[in-house]
C-alpha atoms as a PDB file:
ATOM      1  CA  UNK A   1       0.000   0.000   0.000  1.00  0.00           C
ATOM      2  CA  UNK A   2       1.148   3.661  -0.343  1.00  0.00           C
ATOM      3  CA  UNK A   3       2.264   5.678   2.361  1.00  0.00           C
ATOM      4  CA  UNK A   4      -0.186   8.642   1.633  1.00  0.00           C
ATOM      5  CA  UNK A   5      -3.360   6.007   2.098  1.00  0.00           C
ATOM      6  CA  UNK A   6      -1.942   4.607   5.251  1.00  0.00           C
ATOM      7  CA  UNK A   7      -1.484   7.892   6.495  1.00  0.00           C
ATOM      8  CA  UNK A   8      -4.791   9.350   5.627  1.00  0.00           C
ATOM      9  CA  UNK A   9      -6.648   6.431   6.841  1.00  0.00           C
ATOM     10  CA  UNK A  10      -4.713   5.023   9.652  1.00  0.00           C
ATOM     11  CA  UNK A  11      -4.774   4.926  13.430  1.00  0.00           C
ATOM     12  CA  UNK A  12      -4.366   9.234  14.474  1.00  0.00           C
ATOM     13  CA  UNK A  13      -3.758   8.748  18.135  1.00  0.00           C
ATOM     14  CA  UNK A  14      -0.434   9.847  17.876  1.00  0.00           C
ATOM     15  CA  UNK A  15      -1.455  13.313  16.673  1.00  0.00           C
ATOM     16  CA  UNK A  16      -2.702  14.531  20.276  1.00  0.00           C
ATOM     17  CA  UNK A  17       0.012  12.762  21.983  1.00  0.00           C
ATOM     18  CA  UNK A  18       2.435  14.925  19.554  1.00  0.00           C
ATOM     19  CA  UNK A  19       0.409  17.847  19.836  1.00  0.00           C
ATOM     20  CA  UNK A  20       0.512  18.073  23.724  1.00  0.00           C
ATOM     21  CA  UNK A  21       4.555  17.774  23.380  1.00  0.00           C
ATOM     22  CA  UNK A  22       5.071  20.488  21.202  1.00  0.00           C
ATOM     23  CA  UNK A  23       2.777  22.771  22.759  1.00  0.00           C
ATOM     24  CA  UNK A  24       4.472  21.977  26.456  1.00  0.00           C
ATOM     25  CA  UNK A  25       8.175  22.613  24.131  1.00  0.00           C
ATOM     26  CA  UNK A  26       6.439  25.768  22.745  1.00  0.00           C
ATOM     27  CA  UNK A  27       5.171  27.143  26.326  1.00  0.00           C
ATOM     28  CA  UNK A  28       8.926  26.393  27.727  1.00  0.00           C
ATOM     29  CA  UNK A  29      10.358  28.188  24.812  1.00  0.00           C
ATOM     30  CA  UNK A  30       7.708  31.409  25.480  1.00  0.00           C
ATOM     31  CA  UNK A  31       8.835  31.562  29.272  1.00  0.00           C
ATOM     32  CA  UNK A  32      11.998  30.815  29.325  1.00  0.00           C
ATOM     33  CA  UNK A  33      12.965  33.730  26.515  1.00  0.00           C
ATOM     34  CA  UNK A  34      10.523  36.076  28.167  1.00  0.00           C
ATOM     35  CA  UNK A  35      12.583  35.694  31.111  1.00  0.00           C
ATOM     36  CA  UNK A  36      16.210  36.580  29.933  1.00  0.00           C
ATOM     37  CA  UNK A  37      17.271  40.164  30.639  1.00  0.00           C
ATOM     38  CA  UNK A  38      17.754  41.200  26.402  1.00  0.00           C
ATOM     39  CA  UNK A  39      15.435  39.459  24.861  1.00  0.00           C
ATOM     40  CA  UNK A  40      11.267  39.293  24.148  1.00  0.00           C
ATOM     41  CA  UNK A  41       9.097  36.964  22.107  1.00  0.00           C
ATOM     42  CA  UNK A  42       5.752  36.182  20.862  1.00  0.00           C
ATOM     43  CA  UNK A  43       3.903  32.796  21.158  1.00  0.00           C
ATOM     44  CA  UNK A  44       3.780  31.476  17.320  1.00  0.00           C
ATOM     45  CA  UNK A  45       0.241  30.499  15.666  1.00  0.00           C
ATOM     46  CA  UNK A  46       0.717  27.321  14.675  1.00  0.00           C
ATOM     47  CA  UNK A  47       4.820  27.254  13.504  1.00  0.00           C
ATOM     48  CA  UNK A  48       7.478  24.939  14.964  1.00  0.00           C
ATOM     49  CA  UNK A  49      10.118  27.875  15.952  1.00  0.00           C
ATOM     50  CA  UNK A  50      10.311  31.255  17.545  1.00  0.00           C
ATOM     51  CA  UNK A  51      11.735  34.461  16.479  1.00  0.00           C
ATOM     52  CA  UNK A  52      12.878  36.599  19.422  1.00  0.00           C
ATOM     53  CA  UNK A  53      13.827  40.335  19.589  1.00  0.00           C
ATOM     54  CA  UNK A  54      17.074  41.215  21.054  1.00  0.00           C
ATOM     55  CA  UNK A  55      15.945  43.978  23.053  1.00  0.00           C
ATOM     56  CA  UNK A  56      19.584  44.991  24.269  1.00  0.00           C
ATOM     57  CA  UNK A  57      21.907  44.692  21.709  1.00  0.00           C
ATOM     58  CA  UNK A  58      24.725  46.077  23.988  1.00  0.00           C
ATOM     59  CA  UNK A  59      28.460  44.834  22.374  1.00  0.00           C
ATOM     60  CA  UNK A  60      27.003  43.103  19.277  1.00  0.00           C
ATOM     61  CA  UNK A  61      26.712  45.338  15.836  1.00  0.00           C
ATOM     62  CA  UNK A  62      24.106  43.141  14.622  1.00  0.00           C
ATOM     63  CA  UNK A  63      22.178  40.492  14.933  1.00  0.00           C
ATOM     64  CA  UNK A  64      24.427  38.143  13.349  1.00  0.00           C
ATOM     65  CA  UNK A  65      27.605  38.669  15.424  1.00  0.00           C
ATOM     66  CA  UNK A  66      25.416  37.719  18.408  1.00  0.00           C
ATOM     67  CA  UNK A  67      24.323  34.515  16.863  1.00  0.00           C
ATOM     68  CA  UNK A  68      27.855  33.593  16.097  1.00  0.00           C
ATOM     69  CA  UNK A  69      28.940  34.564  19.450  1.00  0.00           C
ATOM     70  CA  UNK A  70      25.956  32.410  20.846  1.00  0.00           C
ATOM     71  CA  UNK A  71      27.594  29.731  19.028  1.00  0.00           C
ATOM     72  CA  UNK A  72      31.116  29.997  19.733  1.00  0.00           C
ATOM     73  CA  UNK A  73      30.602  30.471  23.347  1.00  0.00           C
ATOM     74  CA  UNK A  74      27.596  28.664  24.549  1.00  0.00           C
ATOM     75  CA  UNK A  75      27.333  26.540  21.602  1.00  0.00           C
ATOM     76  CA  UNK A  76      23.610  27.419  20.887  1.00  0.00           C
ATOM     77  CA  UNK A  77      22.787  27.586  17.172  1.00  0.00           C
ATOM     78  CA  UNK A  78      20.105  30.292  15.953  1.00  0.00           C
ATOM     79  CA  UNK A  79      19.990  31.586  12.564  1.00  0.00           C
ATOM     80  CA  UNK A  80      20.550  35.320  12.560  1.00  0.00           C
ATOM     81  CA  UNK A  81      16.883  37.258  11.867  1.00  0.00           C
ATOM     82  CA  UNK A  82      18.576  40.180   9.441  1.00  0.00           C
ATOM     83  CA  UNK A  83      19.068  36.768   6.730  1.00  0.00           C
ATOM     84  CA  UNK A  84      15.530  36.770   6.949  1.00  0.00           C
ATOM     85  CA  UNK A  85      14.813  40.000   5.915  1.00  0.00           C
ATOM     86  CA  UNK A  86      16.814  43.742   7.371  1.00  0.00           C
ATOM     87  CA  UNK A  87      13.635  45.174   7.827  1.00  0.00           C
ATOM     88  CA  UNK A  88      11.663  42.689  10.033  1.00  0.00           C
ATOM     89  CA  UNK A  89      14.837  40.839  10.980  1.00  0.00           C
ATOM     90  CA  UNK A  90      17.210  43.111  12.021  1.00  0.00           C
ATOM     91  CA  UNK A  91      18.140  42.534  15.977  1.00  0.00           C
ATOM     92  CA  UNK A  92      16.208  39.208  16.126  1.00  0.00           C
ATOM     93  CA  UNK A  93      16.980  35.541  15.703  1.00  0.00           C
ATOM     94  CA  UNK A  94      14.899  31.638  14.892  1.00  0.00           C
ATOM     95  CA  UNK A  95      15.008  29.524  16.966  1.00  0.00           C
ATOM     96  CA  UNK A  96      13.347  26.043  16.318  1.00  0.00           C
ATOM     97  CA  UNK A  97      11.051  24.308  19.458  1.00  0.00           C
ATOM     98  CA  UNK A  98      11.064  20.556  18.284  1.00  0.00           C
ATOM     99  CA  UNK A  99      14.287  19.618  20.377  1.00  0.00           C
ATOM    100  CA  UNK A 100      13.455  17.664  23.820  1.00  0.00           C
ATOM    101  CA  UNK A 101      12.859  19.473  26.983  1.00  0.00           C
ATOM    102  CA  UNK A 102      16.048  19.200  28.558  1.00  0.00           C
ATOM    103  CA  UNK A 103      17.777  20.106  24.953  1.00  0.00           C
ATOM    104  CA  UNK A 104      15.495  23.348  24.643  1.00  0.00           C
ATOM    105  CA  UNK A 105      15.927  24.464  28.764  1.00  0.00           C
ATOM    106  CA  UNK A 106      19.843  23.841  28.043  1.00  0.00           C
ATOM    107  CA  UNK A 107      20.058  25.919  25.090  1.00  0.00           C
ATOM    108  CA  UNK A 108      17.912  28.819  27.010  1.00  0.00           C
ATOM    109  CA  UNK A 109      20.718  28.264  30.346  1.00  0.00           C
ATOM    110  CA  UNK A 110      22.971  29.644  27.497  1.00  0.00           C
ATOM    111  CA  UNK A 111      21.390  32.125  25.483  1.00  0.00           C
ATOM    112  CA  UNK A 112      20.776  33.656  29.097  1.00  0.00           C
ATOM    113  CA  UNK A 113      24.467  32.882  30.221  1.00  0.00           C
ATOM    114  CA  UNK A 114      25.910  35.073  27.154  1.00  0.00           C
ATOM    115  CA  UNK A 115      23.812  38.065  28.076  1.00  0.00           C
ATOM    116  CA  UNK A 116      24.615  38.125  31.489  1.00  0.00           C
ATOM    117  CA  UNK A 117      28.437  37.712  30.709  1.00  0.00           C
ATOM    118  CA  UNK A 118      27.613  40.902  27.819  1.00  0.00           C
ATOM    119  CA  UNK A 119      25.351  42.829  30.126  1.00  0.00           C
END
């Protein structure tokens, strides 16, 4: 049989059980940036990632350096929000909410570690 049928017609349990995970991944992702002194976010309609504003840009020029910094010092990887677009993506940066729990909470320990070394 094809894929597509089995899909379509098969058992859908898993959906809420998926459902519940990524909304409890989404709701961590919503606190925990809210939370850290630089940056602010909006919960997402329906998407799988985030796309917080640094509010304090303090040493970085741009949005980019801090994302590289992120990386190179707390080993976090964002994409930089200025590739998206300079006007709506200047001084912001993605973030995707599929990774487990503890993967997501360690990733926030470190985007909040870099601005309090920066503040």
């Amino acid at each position: 049989e094809y894929a597509y049928y089995k899909a379509l017609t098969g058992d859908k349990n898993h959906i809420n059980d998926t459902m519940a995970k990524l909304r409890r991944r989404r709701d961590i992702a919503f606190k925990r940036l809210n939370e850290i002194d630089g940056t602010s976010t909006q919960l997402p309609g329906g998407a799988f990632y985030m796309f917080p504003k640094i509010e304090n840009m303090g040493p970085w020029k741009s949005d980019k350096e801090f994302s590289l910094d992120l990386l190179e010092e707390e080993k976090v990887l964002t994409v930089f929000g200025s590739g998206f677009g300079k006007e709506y993506g200047s001084d912001h940066f993605r973030i995707v909410i599929l990774p487990q729990e503890e993967v997501l909470e360690q990733a926030f320990d470190g985007i909040g570690s870099l601005f309090e070394k920066r503040a």
